[in-house]
C-alpha atoms as a PDB file:
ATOM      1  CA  UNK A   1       0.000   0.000   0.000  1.00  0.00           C
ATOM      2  CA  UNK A   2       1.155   3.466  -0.092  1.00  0.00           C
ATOM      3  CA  UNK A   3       2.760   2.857  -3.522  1.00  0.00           C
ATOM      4  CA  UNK A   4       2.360   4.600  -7.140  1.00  0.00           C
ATOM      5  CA  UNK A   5      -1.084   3.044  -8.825  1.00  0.00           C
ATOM      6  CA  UNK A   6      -1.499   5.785 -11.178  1.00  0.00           C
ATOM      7  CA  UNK A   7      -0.113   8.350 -13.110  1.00  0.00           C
ATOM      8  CA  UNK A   8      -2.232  10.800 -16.008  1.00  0.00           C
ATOM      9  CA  UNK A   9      -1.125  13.057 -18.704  1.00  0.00           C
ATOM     10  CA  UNK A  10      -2.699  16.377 -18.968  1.00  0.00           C
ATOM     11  CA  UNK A  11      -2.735  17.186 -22.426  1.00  0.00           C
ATOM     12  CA  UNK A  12      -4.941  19.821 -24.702  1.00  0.00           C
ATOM     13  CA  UNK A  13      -5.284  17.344 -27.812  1.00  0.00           C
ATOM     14  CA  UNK A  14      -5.320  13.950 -26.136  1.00  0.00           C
ATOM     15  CA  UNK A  15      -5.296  11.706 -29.853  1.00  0.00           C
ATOM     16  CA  UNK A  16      -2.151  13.713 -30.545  1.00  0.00           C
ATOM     17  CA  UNK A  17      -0.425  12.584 -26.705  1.00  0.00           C
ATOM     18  CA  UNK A  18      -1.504   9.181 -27.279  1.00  0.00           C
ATOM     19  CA  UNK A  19       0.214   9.615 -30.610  1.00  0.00           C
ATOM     20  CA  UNK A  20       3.187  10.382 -29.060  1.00  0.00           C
ATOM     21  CA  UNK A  21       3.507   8.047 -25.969  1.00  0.00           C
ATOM     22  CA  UNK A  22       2.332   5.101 -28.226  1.00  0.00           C
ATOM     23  CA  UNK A  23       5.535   6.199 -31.016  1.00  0.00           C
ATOM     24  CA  UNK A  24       7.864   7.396 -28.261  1.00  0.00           C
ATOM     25  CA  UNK A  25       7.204   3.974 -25.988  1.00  0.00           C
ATOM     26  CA  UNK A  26       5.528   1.454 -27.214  1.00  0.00           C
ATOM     27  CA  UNK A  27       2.547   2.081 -24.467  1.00  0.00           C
ATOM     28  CA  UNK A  28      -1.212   1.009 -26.370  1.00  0.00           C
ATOM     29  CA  UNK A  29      -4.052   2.800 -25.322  1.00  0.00           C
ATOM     30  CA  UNK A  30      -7.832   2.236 -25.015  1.00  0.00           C
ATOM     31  CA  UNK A  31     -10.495   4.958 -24.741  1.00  0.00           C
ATOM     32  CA  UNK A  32     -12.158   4.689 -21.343  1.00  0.00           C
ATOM     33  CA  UNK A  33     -15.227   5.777 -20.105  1.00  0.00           C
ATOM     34  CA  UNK A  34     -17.170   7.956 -22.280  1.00  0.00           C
ATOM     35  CA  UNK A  35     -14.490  11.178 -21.623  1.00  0.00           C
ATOM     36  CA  UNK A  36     -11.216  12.747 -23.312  1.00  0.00           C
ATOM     37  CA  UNK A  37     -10.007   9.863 -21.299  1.00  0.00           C
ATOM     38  CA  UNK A  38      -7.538   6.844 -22.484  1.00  0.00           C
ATOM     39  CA  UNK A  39      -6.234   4.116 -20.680  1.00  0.00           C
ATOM     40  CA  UNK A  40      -2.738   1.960 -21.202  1.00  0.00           C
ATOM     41  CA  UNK A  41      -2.008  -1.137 -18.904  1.00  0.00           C
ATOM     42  CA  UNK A  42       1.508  -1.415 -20.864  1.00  0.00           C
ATOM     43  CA  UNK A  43       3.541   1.649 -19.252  1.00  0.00           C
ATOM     44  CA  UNK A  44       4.738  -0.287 -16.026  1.00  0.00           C
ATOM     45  CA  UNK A  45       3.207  -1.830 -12.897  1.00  0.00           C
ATOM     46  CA  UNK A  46       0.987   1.800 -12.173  1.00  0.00           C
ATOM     47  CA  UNK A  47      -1.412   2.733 -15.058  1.00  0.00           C
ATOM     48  CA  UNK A  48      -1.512   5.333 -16.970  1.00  0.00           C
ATOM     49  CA  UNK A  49      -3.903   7.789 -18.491  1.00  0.00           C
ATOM     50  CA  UNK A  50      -4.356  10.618 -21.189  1.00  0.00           C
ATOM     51  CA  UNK A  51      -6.811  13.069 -20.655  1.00  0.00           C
ATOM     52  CA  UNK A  52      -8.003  16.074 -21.472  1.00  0.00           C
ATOM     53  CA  UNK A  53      -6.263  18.861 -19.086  1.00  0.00           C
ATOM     54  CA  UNK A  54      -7.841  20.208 -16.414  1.00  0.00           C
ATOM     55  CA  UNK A  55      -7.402  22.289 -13.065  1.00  0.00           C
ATOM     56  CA  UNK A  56      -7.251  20.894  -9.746  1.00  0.00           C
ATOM     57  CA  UNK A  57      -6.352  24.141  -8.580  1.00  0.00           C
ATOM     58  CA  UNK A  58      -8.672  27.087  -9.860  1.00  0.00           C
ATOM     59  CA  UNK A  59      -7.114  29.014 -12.349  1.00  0.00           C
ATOM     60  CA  UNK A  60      -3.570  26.824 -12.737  1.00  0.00           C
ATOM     61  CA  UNK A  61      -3.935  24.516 -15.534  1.00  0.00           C
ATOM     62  CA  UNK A  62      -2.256  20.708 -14.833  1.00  0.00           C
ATOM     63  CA  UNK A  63       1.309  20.206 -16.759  1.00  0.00           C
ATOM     64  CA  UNK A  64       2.979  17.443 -16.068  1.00  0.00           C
ATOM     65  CA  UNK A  65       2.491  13.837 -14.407  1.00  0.00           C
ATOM     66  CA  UNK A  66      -0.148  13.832 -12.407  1.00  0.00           C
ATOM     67  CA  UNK A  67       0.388  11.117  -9.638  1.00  0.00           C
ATOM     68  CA  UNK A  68      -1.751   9.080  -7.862  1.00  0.00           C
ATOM     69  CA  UNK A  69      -0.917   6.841  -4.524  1.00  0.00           C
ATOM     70  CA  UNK A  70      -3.350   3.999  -3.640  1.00  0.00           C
ATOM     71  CA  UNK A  71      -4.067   4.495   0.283  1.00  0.00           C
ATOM     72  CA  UNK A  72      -6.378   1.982   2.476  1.00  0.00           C
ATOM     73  CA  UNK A  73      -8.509   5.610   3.578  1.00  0.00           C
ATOM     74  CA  UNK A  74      -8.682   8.405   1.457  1.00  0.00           C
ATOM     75  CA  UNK A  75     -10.514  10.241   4.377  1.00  0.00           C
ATOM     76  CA  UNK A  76      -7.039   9.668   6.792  1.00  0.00           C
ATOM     77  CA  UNK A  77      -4.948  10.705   3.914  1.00  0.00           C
ATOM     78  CA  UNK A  78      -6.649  14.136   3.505  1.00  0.00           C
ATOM     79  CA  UNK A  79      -6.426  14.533   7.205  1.00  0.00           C
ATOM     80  CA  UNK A  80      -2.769  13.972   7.243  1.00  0.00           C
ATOM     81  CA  UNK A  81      -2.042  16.178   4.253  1.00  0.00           C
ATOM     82  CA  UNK A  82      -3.844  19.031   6.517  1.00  0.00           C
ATOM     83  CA  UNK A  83      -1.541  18.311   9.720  1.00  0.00           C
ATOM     84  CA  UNK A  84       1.149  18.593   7.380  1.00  0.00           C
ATOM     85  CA  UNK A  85       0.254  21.507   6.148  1.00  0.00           C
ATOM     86  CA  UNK A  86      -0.937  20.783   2.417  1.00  0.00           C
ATOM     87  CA  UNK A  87      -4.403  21.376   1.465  1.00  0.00           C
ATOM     88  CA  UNK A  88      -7.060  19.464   0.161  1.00  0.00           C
ATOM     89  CA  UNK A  89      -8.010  20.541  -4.033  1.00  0.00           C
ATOM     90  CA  UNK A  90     -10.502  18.126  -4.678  1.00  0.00           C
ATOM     91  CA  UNK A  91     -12.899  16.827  -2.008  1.00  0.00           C
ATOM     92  CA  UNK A  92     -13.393  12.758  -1.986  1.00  0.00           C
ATOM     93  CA  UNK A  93     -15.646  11.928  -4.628  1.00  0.00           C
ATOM     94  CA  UNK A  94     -16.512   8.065  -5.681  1.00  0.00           C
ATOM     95  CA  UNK A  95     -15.544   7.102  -9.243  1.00  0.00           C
ATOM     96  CA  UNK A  96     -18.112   4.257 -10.339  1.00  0.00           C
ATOM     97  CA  UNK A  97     -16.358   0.726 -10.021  1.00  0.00           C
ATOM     98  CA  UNK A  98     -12.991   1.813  -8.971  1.00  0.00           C
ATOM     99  CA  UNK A  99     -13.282   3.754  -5.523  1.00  0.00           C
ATOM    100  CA  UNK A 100     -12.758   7.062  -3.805  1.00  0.00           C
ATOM    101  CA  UNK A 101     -10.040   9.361  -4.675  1.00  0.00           C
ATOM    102  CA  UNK A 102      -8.922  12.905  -3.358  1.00  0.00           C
ATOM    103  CA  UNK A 103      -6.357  15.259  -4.780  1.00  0.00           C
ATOM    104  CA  UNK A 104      -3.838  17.822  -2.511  1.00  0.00           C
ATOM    105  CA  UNK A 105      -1.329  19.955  -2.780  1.00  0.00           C
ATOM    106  CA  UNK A 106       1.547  20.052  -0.508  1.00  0.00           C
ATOM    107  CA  UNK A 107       3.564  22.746   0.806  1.00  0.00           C
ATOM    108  CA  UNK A 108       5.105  23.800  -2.286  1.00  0.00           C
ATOM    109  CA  UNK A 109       2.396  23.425  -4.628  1.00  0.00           C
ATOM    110  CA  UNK A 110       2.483  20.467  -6.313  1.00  0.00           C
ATOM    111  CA  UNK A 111      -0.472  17.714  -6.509  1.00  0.00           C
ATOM    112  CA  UNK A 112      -1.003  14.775  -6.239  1.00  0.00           C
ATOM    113  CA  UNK A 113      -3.599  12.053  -5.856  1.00  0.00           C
ATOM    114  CA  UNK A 114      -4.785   9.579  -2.804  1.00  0.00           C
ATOM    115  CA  UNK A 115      -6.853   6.657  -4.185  1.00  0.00           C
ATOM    116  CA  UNK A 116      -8.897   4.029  -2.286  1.00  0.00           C
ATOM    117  CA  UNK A 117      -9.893   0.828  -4.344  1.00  0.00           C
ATOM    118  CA  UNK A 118     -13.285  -1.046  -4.138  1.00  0.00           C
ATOM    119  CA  UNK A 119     -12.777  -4.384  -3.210  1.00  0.00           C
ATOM    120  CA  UNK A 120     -13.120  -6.517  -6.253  1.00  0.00           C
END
């Protein structure tokens, strides 16, 4: 637990990043879900995802890798990243299937993701 489950790519035209990744690394992708959103199983033990970029902070658009750590309690995890002084960006919500996931910032700014898994 505790470990890297998932990473996304933020990117503006998402056919031309899976273009890329797929060229640059071999990675296959698979639309998911029925948003900008693909899927690849083949980048490494964590998945990884292409969507269309967003803001998890008002106003700052997401560059980068944008991380996400499977946790046993997403609700602990935001409480810790308080005490620590980071800051909840995105409250829990439930994603249909898969589980519960909340995004923070820490100290300096950068995000990051907290996931909690359904049992299967």
């Amino acid at each position: 637990m505790n470990e890297l489950t998932h990473f996304a790519i933020n990117a503006e035209d998402t056919a031309a990043a899976v273009r890329f990744y797929e060229s640059v690394f071999g990675w296959e992708f698979e639309r998911y879900g029925e948003h900008d959103f693909f899927r690849s199983q083949s980048a490494g033990p964590a998945t990884c995802a292409i969507q269309g970029r967003r803001e998890l902070i008002p106003g700052v658009r997401t560059t980068g890798f944008e991380c996400t750590i499977e946790v046993d309690d997403v609700d602990r995890v935001a409480e810790a990243v308080l005490a620590a002084g980071g800051r909840v960006v995105m409250e829990k919500s439930a994603i249909p299937g898969v589980g519960e996931v909340v995004f923070f910032a820490d100290p300096d700014g950068n995000v990051a993701g907290a996931i909690r898994f359904d049992a299967v």
